[in-house]
Protein backbone atom coordinates (compact mmCIF):
# COMPACT_ATOMS: atom_id res chain seq x y z
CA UNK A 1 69.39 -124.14 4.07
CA UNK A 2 70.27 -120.44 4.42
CA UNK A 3 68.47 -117.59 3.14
CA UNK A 4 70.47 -117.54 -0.03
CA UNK A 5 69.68 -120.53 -0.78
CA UNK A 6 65.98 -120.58 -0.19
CA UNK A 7 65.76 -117.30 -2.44
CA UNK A 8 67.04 -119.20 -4.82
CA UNK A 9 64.32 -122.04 -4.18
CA UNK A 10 61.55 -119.67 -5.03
CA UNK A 11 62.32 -118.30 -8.24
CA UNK A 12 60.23 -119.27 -10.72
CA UNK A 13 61.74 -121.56 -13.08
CA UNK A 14 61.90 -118.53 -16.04
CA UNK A 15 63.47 -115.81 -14.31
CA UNK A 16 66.57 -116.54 -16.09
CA UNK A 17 68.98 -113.99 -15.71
CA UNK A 18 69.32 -110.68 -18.83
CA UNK A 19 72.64 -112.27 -20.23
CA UNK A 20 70.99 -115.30 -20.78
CA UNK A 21 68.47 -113.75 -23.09
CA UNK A 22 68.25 -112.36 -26.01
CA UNK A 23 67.43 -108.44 -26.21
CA UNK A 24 63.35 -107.81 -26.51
CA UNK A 25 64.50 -105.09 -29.14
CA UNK A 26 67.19 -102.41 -29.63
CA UNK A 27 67.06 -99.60 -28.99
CA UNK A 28 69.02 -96.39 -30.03
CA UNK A 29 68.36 -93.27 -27.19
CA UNK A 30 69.45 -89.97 -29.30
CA UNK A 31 70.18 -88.13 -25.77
CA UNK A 32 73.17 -85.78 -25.38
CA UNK A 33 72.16 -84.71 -21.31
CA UNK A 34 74.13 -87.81 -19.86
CA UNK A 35 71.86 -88.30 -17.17
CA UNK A 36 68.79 -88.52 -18.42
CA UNK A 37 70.13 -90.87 -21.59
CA UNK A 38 71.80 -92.93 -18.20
CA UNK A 39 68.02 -92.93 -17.27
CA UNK A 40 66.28 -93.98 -20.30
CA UNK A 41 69.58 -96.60 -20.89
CA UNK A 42 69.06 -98.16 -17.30
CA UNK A 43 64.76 -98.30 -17.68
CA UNK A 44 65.14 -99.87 -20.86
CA UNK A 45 67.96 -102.64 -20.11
CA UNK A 46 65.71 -103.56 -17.44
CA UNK A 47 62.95 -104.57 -19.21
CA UNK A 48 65.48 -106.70 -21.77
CA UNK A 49 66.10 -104.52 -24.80
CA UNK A 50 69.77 -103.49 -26.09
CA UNK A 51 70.25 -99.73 -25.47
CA UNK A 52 73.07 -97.90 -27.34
CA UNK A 53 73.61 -94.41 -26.73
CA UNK A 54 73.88 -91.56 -29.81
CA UNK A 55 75.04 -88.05 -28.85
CA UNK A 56 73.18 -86.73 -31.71
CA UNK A 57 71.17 -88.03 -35.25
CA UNK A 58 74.20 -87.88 -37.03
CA UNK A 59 75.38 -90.26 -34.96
CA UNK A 60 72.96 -92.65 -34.51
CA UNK A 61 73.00 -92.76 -38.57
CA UNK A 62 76.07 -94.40 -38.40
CA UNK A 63 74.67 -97.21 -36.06
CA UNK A 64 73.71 -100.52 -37.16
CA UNK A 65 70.12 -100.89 -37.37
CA UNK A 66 67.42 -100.13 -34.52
CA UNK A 67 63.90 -101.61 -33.83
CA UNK A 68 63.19 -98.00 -32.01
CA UNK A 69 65.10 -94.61 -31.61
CA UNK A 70 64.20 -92.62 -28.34
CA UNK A 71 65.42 -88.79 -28.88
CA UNK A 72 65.69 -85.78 -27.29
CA UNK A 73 63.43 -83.32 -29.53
CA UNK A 74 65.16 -80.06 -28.32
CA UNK A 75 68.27 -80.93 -29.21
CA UNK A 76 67.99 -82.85 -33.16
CA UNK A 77 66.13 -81.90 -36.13
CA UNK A 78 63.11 -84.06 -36.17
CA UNK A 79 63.52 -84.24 -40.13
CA UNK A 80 66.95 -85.81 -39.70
CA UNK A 81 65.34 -88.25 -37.10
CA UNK A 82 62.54 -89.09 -39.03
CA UNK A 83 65.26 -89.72 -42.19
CA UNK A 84 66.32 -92.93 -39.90
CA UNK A 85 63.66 -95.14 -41.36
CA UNK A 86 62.70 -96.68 -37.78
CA UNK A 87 59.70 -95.63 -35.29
CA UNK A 88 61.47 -92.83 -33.32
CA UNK A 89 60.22 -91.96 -29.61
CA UNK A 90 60.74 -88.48 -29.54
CA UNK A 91 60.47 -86.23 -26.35
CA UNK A 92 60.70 -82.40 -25.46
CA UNK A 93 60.36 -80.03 -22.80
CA UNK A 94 56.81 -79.80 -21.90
CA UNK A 95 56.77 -75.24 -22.67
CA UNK A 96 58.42 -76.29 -26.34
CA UNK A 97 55.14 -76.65 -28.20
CA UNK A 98 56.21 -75.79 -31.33
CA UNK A 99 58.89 -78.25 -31.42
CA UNK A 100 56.00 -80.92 -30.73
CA UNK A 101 54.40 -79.63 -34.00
CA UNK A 102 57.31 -80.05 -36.08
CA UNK A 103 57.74 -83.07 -34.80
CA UNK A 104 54.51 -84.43 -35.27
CA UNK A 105 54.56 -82.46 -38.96
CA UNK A 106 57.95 -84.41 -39.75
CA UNK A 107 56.04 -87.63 -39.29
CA UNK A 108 57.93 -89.22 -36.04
CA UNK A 109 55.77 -91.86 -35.13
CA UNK A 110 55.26 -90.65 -31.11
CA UNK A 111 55.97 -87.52 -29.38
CA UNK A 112 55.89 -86.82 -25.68
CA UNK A 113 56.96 -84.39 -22.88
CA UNK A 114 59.62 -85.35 -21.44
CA UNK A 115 57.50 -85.81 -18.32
CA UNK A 116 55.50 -88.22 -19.62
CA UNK A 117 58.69 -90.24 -21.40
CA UNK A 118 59.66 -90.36 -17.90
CA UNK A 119 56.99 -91.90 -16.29
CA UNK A 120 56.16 -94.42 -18.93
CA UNK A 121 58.80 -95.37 -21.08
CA UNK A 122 58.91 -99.06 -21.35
CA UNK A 123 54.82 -98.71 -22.35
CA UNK A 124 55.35 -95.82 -24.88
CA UNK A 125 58.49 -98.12 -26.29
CA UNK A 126 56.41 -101.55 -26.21
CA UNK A 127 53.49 -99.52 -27.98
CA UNK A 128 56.20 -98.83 -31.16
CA UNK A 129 57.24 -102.02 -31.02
CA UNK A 130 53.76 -103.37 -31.42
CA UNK A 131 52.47 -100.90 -34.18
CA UNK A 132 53.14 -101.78 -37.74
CA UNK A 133 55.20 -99.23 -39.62
């Protein structure tokens, strides 16, 4: 048997492959730099959730609806965002401190630096997911 084939052998019998599963959630990344929101689309679909990408909140209002909305916090009114009536991920550059406290005075349910979004994304999106709203 070649290599291929013994590979093949050792995978456990649930590692099905993404298309065979159904998304873990979806997800709506409100992230106008394309490639960061390539980033956070990529990171996400690998953990199993459905990413769609929104150049801004007015856009992603016209989506269907979203278990979570991940969105860039220097770019969209965090009023508009928290409007959506979903938990919304928001992030923003790390020296924008004020926009963290109208974020957090808008009511969005979690707000990071960017950094941090970076570094731990699929936790700060399963955390969301398991919070009641």
């Amino acid at each position: 048997m070649g290599a291929a084939g013994e590979r093949a052998r050792r995978l456990p019998p649930s590692a099905e492959s993404l298309e065979d599963r159904s998304p873990v959630a979806r997800i709506l990344a409100v992230a106008p730099e394309l490639m960061f929101a390539s980033r956070i689309e990529a990171v996400l679909t690998a953990e199993g959730h459905e990413v769609k990408l929104a150049s801004s909140a007015a856009e992603a209002a016209s989506h269907a609806a979203a278990d979570v909305v991940v969105a860039d916090l220097d770019r969209e009114s965090s009023e508009a965002l928290a409007g959506l009536g979903v938990p919304v991920l928001g992030y923003y550059s790390h020296v924008e401190v004020e926009t963290r406290r109208r974020a957090e005075a808008a009511g969005l349910d979690l707000v990071v630096p960017r950094s941090r979004l970076a570094r731990e994304l699929p936790a700060l999106v399963g955390r969301l997911l398991a919070s009641p709203r």
